[in-house]
Every structure is written in structure tokens, then in C-alpha cells.
N, C-alpha and C. Protein backbone atom coordinates (compact mmCIF):
# COMPACT_ATOMS: atom_id res chain seq x y z
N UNK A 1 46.57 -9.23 5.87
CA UNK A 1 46.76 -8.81 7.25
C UNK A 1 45.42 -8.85 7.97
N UNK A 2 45.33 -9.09 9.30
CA UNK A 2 44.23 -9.29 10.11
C UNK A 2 43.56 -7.73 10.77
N UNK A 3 42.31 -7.71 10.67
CA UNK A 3 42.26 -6.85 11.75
C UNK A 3 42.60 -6.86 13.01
N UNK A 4 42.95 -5.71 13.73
CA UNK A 4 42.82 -5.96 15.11
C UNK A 4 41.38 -5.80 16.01
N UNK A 5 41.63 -6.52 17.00
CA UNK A 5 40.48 -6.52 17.74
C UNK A 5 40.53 -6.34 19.28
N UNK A 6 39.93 -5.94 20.12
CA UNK A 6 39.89 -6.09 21.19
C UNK A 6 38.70 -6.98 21.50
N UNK A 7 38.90 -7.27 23.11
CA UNK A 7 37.92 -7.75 24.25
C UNK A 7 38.23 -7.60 25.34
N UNK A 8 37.23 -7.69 26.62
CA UNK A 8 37.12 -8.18 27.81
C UNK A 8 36.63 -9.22 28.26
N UNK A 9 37.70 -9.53 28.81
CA UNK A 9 36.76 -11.34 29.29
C UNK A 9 37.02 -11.09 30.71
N UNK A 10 36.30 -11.68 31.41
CA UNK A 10 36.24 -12.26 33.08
C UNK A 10 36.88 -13.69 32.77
N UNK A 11 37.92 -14.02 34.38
CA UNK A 11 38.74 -14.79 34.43
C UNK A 11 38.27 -15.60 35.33
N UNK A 12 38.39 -17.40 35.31
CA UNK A 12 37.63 -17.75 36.17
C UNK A 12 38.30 -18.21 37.54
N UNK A 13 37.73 -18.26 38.60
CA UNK A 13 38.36 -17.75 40.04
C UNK A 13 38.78 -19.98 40.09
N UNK A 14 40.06 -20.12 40.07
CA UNK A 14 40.24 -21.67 40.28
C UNK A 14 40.54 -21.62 41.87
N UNK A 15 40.23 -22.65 43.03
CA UNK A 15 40.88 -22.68 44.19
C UNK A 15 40.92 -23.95 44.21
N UNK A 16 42.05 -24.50 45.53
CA UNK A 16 42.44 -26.16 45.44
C UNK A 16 41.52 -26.52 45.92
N UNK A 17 40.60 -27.63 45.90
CA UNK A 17 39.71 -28.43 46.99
C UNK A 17 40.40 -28.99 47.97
N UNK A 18 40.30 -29.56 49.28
CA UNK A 18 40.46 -30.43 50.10
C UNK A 18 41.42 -31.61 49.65
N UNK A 19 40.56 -31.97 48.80
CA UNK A 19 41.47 -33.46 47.93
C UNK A 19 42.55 -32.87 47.21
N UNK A 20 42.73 -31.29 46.95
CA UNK A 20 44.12 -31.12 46.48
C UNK A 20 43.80 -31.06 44.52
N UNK A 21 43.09 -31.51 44.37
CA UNK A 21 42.37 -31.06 42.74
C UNK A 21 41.86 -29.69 42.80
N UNK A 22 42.23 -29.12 41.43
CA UNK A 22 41.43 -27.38 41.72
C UNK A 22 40.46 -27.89 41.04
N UNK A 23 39.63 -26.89 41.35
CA UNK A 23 38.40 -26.94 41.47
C UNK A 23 37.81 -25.67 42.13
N UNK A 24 36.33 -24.96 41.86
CA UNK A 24 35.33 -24.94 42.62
C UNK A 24 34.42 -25.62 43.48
N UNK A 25 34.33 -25.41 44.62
CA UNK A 25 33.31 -26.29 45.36
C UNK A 25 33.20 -27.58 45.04
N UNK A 26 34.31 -28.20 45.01
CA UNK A 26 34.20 -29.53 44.54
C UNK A 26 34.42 -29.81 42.87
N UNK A 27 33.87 -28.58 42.08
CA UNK A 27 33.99 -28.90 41.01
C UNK A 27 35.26 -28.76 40.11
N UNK A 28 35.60 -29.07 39.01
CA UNK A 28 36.90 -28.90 37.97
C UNK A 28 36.26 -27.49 37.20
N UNK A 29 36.77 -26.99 37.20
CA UNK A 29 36.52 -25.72 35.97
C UNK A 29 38.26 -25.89 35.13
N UNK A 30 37.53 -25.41 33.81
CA UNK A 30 38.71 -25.09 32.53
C UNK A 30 39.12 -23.49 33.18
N UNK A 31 40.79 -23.18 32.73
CA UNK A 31 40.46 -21.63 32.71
C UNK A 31 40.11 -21.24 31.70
N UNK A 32 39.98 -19.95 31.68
CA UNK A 32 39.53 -18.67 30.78
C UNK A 32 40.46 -19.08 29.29
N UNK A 33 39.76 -19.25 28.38
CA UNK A 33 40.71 -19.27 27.23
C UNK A 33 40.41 -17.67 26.73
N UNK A 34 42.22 -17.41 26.67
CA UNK A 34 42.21 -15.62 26.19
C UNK A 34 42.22 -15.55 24.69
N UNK A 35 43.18 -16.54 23.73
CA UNK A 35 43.18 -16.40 22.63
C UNK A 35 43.62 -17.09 21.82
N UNK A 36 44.14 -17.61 20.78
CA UNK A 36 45.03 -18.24 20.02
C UNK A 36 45.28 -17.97 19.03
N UNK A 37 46.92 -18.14 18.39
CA UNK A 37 47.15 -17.82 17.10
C UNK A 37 46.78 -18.42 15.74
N UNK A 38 46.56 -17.70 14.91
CA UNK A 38 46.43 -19.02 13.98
C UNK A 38 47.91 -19.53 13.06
N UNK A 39 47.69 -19.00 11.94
CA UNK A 39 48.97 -19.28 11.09
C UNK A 39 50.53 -18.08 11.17
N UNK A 40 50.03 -16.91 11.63
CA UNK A 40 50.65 -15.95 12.07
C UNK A 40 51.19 -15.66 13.37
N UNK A 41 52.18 -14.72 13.83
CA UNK A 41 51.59 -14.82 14.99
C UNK A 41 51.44 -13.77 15.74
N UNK A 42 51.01 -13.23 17.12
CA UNK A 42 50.26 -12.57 17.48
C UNK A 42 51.21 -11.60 18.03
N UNK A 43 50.54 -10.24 18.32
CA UNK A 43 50.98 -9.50 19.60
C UNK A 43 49.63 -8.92 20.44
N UNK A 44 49.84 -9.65 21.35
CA UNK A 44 48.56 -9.34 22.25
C UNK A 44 48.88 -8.58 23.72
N UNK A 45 48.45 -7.60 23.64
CA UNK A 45 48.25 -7.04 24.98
C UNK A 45 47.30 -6.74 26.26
N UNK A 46 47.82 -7.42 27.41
CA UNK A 46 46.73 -7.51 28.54
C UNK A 46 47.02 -6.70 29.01
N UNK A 47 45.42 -6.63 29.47
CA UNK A 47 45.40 -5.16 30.80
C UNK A 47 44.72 -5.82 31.67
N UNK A 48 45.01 -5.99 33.03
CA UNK A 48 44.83 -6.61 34.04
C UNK A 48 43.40 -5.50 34.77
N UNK A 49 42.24 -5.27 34.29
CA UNK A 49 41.40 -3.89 35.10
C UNK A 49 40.73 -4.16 36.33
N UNK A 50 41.22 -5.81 36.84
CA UNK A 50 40.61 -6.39 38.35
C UNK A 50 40.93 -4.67 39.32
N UNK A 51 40.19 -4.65 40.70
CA UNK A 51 40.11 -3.82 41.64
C UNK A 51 40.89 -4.94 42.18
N UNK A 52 41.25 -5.75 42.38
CA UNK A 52 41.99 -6.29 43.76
C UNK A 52 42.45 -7.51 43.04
N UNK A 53 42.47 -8.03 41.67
CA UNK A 53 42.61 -9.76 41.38
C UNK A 53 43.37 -9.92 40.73
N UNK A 54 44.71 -10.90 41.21
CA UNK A 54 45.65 -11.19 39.75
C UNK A 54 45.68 -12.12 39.00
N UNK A 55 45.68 -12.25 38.12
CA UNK A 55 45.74 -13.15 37.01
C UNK A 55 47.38 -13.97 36.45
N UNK A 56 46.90 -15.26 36.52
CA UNK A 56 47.97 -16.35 36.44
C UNK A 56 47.78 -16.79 34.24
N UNK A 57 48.80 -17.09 33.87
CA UNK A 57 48.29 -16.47 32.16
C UNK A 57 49.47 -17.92 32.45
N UNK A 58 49.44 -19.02 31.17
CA UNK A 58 49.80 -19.97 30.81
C UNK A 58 49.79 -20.19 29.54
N UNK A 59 50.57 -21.07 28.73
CA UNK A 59 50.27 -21.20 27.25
C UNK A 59 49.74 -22.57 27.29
N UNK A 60 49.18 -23.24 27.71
CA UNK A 60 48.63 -24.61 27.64
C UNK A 60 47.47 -24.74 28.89
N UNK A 61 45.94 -24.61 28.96
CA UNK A 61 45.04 -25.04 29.92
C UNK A 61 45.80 -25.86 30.84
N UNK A 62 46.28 -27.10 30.82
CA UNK A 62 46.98 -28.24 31.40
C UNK A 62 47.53 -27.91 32.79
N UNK A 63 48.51 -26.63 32.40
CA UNK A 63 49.33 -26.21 33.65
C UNK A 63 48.66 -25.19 34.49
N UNK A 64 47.34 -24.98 34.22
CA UNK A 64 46.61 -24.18 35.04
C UNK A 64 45.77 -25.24 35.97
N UNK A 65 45.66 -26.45 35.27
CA UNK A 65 44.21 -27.40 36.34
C UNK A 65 45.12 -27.97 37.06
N UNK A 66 46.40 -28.21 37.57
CA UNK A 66 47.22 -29.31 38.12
C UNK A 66 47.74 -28.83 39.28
N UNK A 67 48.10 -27.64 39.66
CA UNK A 67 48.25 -27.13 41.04
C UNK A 67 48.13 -25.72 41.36
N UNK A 68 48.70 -25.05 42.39
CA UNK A 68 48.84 -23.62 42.57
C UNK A 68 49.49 -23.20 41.42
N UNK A 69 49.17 -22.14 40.90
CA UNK A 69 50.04 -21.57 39.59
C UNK A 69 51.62 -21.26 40.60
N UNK A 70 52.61 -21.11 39.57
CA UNK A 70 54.12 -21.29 39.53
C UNK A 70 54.74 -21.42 38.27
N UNK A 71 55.40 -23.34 37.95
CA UNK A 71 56.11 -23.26 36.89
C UNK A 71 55.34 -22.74 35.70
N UNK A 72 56.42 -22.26 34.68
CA UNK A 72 55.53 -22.14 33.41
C UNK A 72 54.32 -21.88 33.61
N UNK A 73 53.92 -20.60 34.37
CA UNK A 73 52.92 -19.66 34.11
C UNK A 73 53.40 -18.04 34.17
N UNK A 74 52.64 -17.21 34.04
CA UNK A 74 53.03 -15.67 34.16
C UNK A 74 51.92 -14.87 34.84
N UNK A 75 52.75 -14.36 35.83
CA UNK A 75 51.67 -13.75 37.31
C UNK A 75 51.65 -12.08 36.90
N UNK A 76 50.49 -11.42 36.77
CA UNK A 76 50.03 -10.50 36.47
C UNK A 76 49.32 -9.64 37.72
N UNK A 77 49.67 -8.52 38.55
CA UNK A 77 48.85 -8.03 39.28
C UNK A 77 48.07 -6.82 38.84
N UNK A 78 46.87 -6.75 39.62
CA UNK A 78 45.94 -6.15 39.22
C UNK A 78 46.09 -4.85 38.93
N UNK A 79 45.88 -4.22 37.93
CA UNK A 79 46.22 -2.93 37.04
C UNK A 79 47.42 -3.36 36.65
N UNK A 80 47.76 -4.40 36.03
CA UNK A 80 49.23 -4.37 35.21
C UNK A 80 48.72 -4.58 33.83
N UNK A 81 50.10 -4.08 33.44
CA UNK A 81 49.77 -3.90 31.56
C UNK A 81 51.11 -4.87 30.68
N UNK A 82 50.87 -5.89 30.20
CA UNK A 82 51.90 -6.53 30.00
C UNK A 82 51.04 -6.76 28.20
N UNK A 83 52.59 -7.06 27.73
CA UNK A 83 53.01 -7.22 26.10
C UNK A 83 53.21 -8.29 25.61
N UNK A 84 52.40 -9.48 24.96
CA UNK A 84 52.93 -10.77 24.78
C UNK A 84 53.17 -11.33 23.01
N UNK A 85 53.91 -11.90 22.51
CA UNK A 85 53.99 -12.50 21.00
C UNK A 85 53.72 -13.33 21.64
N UNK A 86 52.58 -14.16 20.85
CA UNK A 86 52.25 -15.48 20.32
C UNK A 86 52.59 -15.81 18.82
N UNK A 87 53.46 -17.06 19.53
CA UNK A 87 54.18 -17.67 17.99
C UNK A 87 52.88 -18.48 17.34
N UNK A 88 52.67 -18.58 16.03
CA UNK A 88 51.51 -19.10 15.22
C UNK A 88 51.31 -20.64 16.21
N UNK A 89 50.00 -21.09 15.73
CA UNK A 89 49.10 -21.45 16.69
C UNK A 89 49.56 -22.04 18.41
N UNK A 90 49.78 -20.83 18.61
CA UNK A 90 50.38 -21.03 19.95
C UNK A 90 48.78 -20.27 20.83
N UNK A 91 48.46 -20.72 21.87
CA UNK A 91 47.50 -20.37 22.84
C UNK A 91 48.04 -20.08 23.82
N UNK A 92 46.79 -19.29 24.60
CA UNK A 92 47.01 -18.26 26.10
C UNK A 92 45.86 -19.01 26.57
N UNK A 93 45.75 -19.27 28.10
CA UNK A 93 45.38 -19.24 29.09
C UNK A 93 45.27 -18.29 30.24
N UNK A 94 43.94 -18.51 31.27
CA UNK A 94 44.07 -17.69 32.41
C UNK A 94 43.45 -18.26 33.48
N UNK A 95 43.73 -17.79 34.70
CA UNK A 95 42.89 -18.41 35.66
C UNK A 95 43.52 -16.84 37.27
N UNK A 96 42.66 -16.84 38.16
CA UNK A 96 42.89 -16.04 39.37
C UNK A 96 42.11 -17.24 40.65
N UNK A 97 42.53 -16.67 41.23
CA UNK A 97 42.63 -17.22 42.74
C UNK A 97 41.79 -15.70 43.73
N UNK A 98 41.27 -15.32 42.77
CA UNK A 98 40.53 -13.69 43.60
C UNK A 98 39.45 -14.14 42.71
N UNK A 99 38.55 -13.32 43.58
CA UNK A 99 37.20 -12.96 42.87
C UNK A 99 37.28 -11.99 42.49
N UNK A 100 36.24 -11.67 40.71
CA UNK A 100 36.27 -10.80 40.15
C UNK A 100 37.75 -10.25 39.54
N UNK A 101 37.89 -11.23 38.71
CA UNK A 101 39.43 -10.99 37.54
C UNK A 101 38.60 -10.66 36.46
N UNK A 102 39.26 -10.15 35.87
CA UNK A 102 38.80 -8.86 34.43
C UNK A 102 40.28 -8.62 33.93
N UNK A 103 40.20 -9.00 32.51
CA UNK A 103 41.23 -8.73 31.30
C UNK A 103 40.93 -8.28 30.67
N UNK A 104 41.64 -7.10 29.76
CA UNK A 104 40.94 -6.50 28.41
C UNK A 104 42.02 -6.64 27.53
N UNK A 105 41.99 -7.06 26.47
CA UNK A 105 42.85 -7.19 25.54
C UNK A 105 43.05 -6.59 24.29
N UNK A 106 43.83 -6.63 23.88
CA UNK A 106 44.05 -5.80 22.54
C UNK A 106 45.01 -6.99 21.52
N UNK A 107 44.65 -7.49 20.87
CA UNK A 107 45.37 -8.27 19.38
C UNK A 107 45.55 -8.07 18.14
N UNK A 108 46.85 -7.46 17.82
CA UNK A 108 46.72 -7.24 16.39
C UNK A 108 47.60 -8.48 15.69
N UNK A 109 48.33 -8.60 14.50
CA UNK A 109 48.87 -9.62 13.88
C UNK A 109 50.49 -8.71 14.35
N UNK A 110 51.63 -9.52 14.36
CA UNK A 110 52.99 -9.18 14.81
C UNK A 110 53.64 -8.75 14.04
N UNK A 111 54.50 -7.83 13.74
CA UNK A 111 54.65 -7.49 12.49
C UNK A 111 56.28 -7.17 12.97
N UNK A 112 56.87 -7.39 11.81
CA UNK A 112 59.10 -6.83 12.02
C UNK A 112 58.59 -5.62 12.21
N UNK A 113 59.77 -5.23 12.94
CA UNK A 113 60.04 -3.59 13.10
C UNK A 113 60.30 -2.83 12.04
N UNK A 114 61.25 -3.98 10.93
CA UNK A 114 61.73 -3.23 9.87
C UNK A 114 60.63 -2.89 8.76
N UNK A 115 59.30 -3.68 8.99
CA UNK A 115 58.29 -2.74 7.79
C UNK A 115 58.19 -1.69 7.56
N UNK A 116 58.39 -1.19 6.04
CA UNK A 116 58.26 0.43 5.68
C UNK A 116 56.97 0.63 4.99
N UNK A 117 56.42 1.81 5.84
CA UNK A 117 54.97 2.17 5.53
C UNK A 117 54.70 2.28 4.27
């Protein structure tokens, strides 16, 4: 069994350019990679601790660089506390459209309900 762990990561602020590519100031940024499973899989919990920023959460980078978040993403507002399984090597993504996004997370390994102590 894995330990659990926490973190905080800062989320990075994506906006569309002109030409309609996101980007910063012209540039492409990746989002925030939050985590990934490995052979197990996960239960990870976000805490959204932005003052004003929500966070757009995806399971594939891909669908975060290609337009305004929507399909196949999950919109998080600021001070929300949401519960996620990640199926084995399945990945999380993030990205905000605010300045100053902040996640703190908590990951332990997923475990049946029915385990007896």
C-alpha cells in the first residue's frame, strides 16, 4: 500500500490569444499537471484555496490547450472541495482563466469499502 501524500500546486492562468490558440501573451503554456496513477488507482482530493479563481481539471493535457474549457473537463469554483478516483494510470490536469489558482491536494491509494481493519 502507498503512502498518502499531500501538496499544493499553483495552476497556470491559460487565456485565448487573438489567433484563437491559448496561450499567454502569445505564448502556448502546458497546464498544471496535478497527478497520475500508477498501477493502482487513486482517490484524490482537491481543494480549490484560490480567493477569487476557478479551476478547469481534465484527464488528458490535450483538452485543456484546444479551446475555452467545456467538453470533457470539470469546473471547480473557488473554495470548492471535490472527491475524484483515478482509475490506474489514468492522469489529472488543470488550468484557470483567473489569476492566482491554488490547489491543495490530498492522495491516498483507493481502497473497497468492504476492507476489514
Amino acid at each position: 500500500m502507498m503512502d498518502s501524500r499531500f501538496d499544493t500546486l499553483d495552476v497556470v492562468k491559460i487565456t485565448l490569444t487573438p489567433s484563437g490558440d491559448v496561450g499567454v501573451d502569445g505564448q502556448r503554456l502546458s497546464p498544471t499537471f496535478i497527478l497520475g496513477a500508477s498501477k493502482k488507482p487513486l482517490r484524490v482530493v482537491l481543494r480549490n484555496i484560490s480567493f477569487a479563481a476557478e479551476i478547469w481539471y481534465a484527464l488528458d493535457a490535450g483538452t485543456l490547450q484546444t479551446n475555452e474549457p467545456g467538453s470533457n473537463t470539470y469546473f471547480q469554483p473557488a473554495g470548492g472541495t471535490d472527491t475524484f478516483m483515478l482509475a490506474p494510470e489514468q492522469k489529472l490536469y488543470a488550468i484557470s482563466l483567473s489569476d492566482g489558482a491554488k490547489v491543495s491536494i490530498a492522495v491516498s491509494e483507493a481502497l473497497p469499502a468492504d476492507i476489514k481493519g
